[in-house]
C-alpha atoms as a PDB file:
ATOM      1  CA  UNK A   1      81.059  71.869 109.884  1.00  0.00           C
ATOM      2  CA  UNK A   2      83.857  71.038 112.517  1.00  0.00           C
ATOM      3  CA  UNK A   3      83.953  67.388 112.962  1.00  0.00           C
ATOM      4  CA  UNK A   4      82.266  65.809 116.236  1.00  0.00           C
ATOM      5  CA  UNK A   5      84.770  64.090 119.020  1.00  0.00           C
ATOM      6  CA  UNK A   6      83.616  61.354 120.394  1.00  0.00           C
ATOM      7  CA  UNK A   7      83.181  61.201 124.256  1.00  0.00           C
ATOM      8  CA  UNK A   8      85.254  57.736 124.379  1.00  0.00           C
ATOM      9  CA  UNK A   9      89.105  58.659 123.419  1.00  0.00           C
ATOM     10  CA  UNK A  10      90.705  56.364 121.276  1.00  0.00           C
ATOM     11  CA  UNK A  11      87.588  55.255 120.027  1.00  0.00           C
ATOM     12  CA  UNK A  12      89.119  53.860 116.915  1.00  0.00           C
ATOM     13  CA  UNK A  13      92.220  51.818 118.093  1.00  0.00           C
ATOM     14  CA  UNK A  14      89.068  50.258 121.008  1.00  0.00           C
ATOM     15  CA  UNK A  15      86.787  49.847 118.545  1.00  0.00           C
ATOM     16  CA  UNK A  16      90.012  47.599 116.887  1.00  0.00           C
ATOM     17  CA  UNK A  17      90.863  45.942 120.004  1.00  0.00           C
ATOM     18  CA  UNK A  18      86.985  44.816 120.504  1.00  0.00           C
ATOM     19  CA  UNK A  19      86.660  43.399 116.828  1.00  0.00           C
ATOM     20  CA  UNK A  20      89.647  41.432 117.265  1.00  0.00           C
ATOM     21  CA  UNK A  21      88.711  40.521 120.614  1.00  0.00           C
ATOM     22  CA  UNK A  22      85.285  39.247 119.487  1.00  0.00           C
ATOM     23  CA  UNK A  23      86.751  37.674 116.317  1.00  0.00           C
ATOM     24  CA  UNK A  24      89.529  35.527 118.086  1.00  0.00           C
ATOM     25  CA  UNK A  25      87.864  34.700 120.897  1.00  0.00           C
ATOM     26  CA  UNK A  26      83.701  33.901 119.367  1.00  0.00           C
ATOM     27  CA  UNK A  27      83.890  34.826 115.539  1.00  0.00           C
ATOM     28  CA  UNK A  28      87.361  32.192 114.459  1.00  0.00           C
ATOM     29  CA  UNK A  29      85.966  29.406 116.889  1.00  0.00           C
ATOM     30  CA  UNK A  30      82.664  29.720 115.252  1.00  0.00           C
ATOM     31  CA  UNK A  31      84.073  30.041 111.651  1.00  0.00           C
ATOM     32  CA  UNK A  32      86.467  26.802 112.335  1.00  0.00           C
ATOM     33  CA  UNK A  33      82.825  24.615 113.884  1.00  0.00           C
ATOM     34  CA  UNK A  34      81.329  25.155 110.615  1.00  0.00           C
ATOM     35  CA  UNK A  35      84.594  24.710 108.043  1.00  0.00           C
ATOM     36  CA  UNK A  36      84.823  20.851 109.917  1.00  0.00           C
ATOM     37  CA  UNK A  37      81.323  20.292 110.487  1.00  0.00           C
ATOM     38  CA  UNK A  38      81.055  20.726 106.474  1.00  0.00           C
ATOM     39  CA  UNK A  39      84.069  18.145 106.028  1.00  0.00           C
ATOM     40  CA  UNK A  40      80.626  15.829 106.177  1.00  0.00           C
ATOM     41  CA  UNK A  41      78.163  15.050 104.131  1.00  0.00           C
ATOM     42  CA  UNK A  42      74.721  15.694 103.908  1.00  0.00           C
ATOM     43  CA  UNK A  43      74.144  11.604 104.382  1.00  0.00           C
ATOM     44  CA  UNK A  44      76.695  11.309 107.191  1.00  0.00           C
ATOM     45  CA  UNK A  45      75.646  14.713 108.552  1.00  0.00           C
ATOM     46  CA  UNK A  46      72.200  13.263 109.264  1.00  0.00           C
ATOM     47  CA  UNK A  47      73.358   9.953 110.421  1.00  0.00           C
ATOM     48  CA  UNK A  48      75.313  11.623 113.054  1.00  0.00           C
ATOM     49  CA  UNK A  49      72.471  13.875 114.379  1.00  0.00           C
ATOM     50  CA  UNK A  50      69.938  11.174 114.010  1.00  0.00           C
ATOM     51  CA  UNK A  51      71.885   8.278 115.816  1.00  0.00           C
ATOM     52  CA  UNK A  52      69.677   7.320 118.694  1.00  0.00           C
ATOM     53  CA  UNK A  53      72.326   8.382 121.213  1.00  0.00           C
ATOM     54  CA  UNK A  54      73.188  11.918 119.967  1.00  0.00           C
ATOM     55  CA  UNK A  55      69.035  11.838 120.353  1.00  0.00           C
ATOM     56  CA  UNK A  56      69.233  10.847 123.711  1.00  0.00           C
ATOM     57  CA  UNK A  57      71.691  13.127 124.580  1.00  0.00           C
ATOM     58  CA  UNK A  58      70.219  16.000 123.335  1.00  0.00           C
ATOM     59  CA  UNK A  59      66.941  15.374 125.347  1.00  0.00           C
ATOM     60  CA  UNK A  60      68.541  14.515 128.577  1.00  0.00           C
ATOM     61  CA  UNK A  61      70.796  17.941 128.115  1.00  0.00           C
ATOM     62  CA  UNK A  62      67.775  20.019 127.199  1.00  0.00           C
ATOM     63  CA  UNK A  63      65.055  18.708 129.260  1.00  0.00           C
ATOM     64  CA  UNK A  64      66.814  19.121 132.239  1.00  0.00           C
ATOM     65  CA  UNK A  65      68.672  22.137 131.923  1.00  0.00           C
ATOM     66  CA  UNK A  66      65.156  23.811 131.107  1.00  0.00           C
ATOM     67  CA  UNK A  67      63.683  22.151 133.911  1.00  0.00           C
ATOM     68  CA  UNK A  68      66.756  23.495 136.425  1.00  0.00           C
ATOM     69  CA  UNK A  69      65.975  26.998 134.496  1.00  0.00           C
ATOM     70  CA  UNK A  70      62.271  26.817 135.256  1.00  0.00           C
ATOM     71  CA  UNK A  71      62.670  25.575 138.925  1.00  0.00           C
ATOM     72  CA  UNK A  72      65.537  28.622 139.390  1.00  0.00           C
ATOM     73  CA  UNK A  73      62.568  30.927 138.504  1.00  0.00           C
ATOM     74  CA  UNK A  74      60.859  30.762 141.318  1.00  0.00           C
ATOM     75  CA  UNK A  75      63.110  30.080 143.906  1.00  0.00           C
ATOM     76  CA  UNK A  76      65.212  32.959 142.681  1.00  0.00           C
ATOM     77  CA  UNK A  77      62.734  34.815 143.152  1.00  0.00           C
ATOM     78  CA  UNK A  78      61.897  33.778 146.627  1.00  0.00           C
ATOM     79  CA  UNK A  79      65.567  34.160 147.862  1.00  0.00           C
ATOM     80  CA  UNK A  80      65.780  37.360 145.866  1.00  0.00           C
ATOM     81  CA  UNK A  81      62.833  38.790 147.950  1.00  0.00           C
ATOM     82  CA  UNK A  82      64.143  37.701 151.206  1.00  0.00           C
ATOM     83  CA  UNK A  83      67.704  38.853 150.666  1.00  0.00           C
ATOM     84  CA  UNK A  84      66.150  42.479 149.822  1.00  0.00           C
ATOM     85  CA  UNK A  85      62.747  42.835 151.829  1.00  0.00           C
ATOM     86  CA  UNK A  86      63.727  41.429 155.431  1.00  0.00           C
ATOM     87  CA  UNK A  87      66.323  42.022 158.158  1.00  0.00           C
ATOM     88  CA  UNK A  88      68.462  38.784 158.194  1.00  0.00           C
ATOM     89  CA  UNK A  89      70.648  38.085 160.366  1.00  0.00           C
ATOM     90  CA  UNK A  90      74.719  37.935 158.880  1.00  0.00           C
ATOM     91  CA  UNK A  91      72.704  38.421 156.135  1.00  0.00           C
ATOM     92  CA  UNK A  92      75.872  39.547 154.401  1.00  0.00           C
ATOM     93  CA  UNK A  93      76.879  35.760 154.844  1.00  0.00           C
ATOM     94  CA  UNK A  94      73.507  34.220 153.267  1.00  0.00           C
ATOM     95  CA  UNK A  95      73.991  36.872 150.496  1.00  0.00           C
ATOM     96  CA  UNK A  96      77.732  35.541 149.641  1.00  0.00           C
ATOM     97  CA  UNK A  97      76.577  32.180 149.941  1.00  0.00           C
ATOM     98  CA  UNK A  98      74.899  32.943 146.498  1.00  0.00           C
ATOM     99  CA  UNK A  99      77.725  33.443 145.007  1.00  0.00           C
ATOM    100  CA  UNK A 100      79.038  29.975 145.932  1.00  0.00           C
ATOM    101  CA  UNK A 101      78.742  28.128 142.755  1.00  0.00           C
ATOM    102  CA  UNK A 102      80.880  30.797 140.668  1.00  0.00           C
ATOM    103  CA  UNK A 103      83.423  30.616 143.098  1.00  0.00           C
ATOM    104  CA  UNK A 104      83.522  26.933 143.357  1.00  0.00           C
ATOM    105  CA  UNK A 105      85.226  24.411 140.779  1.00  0.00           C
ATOM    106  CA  UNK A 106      82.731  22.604 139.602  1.00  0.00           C
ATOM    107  CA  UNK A 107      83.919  19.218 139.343  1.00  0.00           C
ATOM    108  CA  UNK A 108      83.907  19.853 143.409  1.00  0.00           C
ATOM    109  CA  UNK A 109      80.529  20.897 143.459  1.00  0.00           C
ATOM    110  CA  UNK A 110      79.944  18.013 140.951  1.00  0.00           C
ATOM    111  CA  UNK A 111      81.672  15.647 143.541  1.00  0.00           C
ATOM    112  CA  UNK A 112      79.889  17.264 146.918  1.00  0.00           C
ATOM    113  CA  UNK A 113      76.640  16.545 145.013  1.00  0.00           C
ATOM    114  CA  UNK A 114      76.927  12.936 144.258  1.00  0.00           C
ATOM    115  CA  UNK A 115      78.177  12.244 147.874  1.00  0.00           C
ATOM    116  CA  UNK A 116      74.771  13.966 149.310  1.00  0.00           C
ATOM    117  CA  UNK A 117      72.940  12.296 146.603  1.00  0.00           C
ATOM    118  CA  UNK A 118      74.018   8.679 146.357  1.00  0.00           C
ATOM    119  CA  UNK A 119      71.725   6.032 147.492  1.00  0.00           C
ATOM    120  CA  UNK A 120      73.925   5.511 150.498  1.00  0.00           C
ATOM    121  CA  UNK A 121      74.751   9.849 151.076  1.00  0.00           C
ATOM    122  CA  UNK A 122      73.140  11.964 153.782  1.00  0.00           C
ATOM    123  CA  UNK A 123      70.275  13.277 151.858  1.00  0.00           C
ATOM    124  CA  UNK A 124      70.035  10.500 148.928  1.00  0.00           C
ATOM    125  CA  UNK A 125      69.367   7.666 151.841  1.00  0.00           C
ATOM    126  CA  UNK A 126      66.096   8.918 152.569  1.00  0.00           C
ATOM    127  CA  UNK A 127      64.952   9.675 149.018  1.00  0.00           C
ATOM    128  CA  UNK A 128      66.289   5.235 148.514  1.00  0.00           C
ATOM    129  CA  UNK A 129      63.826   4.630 151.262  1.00  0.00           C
ATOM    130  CA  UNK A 130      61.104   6.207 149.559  1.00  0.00           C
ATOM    131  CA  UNK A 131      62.046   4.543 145.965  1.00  0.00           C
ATOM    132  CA  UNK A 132      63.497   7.592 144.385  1.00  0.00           C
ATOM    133  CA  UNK A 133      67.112   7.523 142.904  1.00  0.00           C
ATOM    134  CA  UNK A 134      68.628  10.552 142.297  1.00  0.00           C
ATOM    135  CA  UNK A 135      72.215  10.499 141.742  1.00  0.00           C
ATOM    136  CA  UNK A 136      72.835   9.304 137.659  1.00  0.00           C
ATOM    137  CA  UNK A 137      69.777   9.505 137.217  1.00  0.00           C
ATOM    138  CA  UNK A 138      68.131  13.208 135.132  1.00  0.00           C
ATOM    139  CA  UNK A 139      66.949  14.004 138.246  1.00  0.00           C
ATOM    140  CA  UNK A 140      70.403  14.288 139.866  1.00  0.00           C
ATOM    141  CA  UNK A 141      71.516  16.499 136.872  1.00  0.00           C
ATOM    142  CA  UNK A 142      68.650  18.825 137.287  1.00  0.00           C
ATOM    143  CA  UNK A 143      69.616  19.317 140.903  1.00  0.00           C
ATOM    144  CA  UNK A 144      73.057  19.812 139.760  1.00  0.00           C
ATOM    145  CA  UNK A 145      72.320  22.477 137.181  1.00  0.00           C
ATOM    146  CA  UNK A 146      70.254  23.543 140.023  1.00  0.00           C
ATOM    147  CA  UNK A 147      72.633  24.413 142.019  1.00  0.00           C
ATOM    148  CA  UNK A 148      74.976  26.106 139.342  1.00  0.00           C
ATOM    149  CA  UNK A 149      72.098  28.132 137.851  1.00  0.00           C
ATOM    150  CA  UNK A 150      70.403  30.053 140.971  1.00  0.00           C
ATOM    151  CA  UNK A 151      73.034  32.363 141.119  1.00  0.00           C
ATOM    152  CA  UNK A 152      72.132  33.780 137.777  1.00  0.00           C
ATOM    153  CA  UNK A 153      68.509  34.391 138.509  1.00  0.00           C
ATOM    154  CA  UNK A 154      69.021  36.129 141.784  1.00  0.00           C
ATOM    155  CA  UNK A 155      71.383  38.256 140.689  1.00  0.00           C
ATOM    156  CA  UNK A 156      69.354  39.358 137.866  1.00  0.00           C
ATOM    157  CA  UNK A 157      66.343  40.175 140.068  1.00  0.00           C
ATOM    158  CA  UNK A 158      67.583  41.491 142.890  1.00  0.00           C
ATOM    159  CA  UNK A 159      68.603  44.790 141.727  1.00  0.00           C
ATOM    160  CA  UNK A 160      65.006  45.347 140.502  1.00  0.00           C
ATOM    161  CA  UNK A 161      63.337  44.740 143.449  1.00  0.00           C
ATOM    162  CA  UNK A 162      65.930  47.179 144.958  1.00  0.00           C
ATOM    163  CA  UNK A 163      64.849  49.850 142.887  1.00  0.00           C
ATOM    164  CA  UNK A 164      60.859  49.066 143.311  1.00  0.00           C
ATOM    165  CA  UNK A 165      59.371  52.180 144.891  1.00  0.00           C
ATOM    166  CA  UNK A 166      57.369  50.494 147.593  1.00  0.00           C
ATOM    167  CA  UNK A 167      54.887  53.373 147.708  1.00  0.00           C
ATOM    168  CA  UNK A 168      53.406  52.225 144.764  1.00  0.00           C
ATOM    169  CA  UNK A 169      52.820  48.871 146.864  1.00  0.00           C
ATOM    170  CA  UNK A 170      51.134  50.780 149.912  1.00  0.00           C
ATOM    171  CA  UNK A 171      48.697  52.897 147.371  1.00  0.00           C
ATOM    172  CA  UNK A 172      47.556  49.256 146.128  1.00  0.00           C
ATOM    173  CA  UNK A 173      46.702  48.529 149.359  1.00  0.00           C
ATOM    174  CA  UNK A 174      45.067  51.528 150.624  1.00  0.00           C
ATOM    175  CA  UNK A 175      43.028  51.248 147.364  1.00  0.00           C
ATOM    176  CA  UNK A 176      41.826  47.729 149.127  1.00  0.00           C
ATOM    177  CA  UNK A 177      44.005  45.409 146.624  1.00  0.00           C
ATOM    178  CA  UNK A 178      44.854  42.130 148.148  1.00  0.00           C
ATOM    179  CA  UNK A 179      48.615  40.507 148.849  1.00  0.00           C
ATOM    180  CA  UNK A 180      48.156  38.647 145.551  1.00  0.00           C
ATOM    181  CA  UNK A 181      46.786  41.436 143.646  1.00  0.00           C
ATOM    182  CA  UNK A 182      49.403  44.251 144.627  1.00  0.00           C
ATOM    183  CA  UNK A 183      52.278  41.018 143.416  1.00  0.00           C
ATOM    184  CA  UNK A 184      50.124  40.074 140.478  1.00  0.00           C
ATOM    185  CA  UNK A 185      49.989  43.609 139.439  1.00  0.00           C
ATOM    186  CA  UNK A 186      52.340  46.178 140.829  1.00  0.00           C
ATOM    187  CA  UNK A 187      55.187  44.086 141.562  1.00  0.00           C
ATOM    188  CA  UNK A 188      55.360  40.934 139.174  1.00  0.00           C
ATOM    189  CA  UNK A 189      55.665  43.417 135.690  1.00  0.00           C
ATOM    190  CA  UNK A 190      58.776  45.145 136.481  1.00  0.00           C
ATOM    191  CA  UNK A 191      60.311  42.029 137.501  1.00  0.00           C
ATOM    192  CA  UNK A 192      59.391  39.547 134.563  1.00  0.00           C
ATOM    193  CA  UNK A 193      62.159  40.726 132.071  1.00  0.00           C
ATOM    194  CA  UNK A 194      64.509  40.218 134.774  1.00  0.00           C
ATOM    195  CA  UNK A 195      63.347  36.868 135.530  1.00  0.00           C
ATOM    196  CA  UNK A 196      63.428  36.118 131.492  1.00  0.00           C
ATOM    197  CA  UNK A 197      67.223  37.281 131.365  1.00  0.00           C
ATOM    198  CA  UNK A 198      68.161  35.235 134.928  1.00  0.00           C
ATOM    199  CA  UNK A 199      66.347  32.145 133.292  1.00  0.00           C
ATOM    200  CA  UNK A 200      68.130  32.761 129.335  1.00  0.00           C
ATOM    201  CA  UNK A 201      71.412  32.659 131.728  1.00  0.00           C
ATOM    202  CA  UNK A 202      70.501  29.900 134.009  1.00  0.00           C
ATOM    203  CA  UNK A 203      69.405  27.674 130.932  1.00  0.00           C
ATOM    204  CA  UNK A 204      72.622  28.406 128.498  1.00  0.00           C
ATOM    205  CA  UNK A 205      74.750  27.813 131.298  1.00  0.00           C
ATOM    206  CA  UNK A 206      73.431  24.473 132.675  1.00  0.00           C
ATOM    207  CA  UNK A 207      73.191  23.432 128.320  1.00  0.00           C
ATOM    208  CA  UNK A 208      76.987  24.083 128.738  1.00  0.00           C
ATOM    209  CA  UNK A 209      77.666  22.513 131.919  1.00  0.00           C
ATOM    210  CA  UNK A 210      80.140  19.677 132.465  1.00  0.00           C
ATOM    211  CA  UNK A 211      82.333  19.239 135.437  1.00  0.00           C
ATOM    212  CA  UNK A 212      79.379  19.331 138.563  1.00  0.00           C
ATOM    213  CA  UNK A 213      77.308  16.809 136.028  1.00  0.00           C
ATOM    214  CA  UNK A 214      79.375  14.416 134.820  1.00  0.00           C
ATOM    215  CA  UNK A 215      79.747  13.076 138.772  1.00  0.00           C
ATOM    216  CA  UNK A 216      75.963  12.866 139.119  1.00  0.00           C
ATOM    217  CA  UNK A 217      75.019  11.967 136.198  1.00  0.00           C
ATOM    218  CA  UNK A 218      76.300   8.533 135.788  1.00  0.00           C
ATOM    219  CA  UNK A 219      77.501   8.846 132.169  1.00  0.00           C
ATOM    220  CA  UNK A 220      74.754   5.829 131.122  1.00  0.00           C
ATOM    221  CA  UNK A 221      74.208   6.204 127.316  1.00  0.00           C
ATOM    222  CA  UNK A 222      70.342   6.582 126.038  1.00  0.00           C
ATOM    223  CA  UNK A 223      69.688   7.190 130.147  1.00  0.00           C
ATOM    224  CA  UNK A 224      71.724  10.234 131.869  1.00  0.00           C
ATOM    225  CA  UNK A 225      74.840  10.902 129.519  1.00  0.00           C
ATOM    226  CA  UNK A 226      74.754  15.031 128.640  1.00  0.00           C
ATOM    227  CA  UNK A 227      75.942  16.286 124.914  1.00  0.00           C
ATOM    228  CA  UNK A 228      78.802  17.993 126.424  1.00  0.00           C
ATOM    229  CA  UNK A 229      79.834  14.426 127.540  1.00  0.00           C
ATOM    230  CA  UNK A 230      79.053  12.954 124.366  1.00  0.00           C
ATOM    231  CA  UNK A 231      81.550  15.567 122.564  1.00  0.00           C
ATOM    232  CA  UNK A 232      84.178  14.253 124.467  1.00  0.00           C
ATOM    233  CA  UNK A 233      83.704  11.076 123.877  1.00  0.00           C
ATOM    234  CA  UNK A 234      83.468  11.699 120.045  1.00  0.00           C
ATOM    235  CA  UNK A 235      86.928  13.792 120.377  1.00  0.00           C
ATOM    236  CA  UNK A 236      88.420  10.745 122.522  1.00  0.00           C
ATOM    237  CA  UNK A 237      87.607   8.621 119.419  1.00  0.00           C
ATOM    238  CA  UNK A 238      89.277  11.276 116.948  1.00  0.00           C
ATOM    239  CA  UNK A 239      86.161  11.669 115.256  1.00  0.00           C
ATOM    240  CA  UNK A 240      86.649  15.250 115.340  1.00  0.00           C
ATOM    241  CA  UNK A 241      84.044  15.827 112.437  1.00  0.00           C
ATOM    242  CA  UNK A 242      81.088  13.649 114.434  1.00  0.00           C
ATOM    243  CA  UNK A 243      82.128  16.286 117.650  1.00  0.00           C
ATOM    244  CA  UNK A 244      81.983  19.091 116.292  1.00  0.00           C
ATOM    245  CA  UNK A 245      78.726  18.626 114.153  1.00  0.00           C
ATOM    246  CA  UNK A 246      77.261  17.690 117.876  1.00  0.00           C
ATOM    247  CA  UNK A 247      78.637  20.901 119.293  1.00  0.00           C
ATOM    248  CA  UNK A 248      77.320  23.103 116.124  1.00  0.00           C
ATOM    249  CA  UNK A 249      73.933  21.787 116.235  1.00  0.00           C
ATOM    250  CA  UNK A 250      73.402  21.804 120.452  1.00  0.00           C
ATOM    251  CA  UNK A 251      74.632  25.666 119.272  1.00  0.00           C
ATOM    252  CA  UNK A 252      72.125  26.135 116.987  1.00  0.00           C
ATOM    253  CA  UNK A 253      69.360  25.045 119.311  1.00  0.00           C
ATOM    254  CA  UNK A 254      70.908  27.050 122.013  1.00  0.00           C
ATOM    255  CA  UNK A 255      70.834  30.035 119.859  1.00  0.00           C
ATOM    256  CA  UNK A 256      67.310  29.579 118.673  1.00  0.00           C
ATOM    257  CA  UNK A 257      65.409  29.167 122.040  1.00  0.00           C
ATOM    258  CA  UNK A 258      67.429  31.991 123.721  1.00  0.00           C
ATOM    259  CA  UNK A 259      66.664  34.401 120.568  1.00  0.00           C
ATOM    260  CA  UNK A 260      62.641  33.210 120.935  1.00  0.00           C
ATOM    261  CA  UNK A 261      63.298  33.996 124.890  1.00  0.00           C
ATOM    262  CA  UNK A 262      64.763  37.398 124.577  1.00  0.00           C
ATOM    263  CA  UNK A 263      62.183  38.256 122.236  1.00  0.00           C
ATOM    264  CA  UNK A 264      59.833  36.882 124.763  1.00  0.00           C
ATOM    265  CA  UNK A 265      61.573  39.416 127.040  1.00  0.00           C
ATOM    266  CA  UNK A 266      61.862  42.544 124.701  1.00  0.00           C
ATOM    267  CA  UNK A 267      58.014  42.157 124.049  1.00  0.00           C
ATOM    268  CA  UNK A 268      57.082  41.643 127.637  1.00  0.00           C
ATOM    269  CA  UNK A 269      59.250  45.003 128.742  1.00  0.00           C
ATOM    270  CA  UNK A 270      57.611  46.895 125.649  1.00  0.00           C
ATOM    271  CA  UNK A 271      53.859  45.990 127.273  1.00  0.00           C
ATOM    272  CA  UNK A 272      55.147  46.943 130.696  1.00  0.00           C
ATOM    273  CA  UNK A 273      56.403  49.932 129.372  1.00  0.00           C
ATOM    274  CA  UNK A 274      52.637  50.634 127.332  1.00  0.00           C
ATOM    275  CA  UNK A 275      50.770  49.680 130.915  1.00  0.00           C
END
């Protein structure tokens, strides 16, 4: 039998290249986590992850990056849809301004937010008047990871809705369905794995995020300090162990809900696929 080529040439020495790649740049980091993280043990291990602050920390970097995530969702969506179903005009501008927050450093962004936002900034003024503090306070680092996540979701969705054939929309209505049934059912399917993988994005990058939080947040411990913050700090202390035990298990937990949401994902497009 003669021996198949492969369409790719060189597909050994890339195949190489990638596994090195991937093993200096993911695989070694990864390896090196554990090797210190096991320099502890079991007793310290636990009184490092169970200290009330590392608690904190962990709840303020979770509970807001999933709330930015969930927010993103649906006004993703909405600027998604506008961007590809109406006429704007310089609606190449609006559609760059997306892009904004991967352009921009993010301690910038980080700084531009806590101006707006500080009791005493152009938007944060009136929410003083009204009792509400946002800047270092969670509720400035949701906006923040707000901001920095949004991208992620409307890039993800807009290329579906691009590709939606829109006669399918006017046979729903010509069959008498309503504006919220032909969305509900026509439209919404195709468009929830995208709005999985845009949210999986929007929530590993704000777990991640430092430089436009650590402005807003306000660094308080037990309050509005992040676990990327709280690394630092443990590095800044050389306790390179207590760090790095931090960063392997806010990996960990990072891993696990993203694997439960792209199953979430892989099961929703195998249904859509079925219907």
């Amino acid at each position: 039998m003669s021996q198949r080529r492969s369409l790719l040439p060189g597909f050994g020495l890339s195949l190489g290249v990638t596994v090195f790649t991937v093993s200096l740049l993911v695989l070694i980091p990864l390896v090196a986590l554990v090797t210190k993280s096991a320099e502890l043990s079991l007793g310290e291990l636990w009184h490092t992850l169970a200290d009330r602050r590392v608690l904190a920390a962990f709840r303020v970097s979770f509970s807001t990056a999933f709330a930015a995530a969930f927010f993103n969702l649906f006004l993703g969506l909405i600027v998604a849809w506008v961007l590809v179903r109406y006429p704007l005009p310089l609606k190449r501008a609006w559609d760059s301004l997306i892009d904004l927050p991967f352009a921009l450093p993010t301690a910038v962004a980080g700084i531009v937010l806590t101006t707006l936002y500080s009791p005493n900034g152009w938007l944060g003024q009136f929410f003083a008047e009204l009792g509400i503090r946002v800047a270092f306070t969670p509720l400035g680092i949701t906006i923040a990871l707000i901001f920095i996540g949004l991208p992620f979701v409307v890039r993800t969705v807009e290329p579906v809705l691009q590709d939606l054939d829109r006669q399918q929309e006017e046979a729903s209505t010509s069959l008498g369905a309503s504006r919220w049934q032909t969305f509900r059912r026509v439209l919404l399917p195709p468009l929830v794995p995208a709005l999985l993988t845009g949210f999986s994005l929007a929530f590993a990058r704000g777990l991640g995020e430092y430089g436009s939080v650590i402005f807003i947040a306000g660094n308080m411990p037990m309050k509005s300090e992040i676990v990327p913050l709280l690394i630092v700090t443990k590095l800044e202390q050389y306790n390179y162990p207590g760090a790095t035990v931090i960063a392997l298990a806010s990996l960990v937990v990072a891993f696990v809900m993203l694997l439960i949401i792209n199953g979430l994902q892989q099961w929703t497009r195998q249904r859509t696929g079925r219907d």
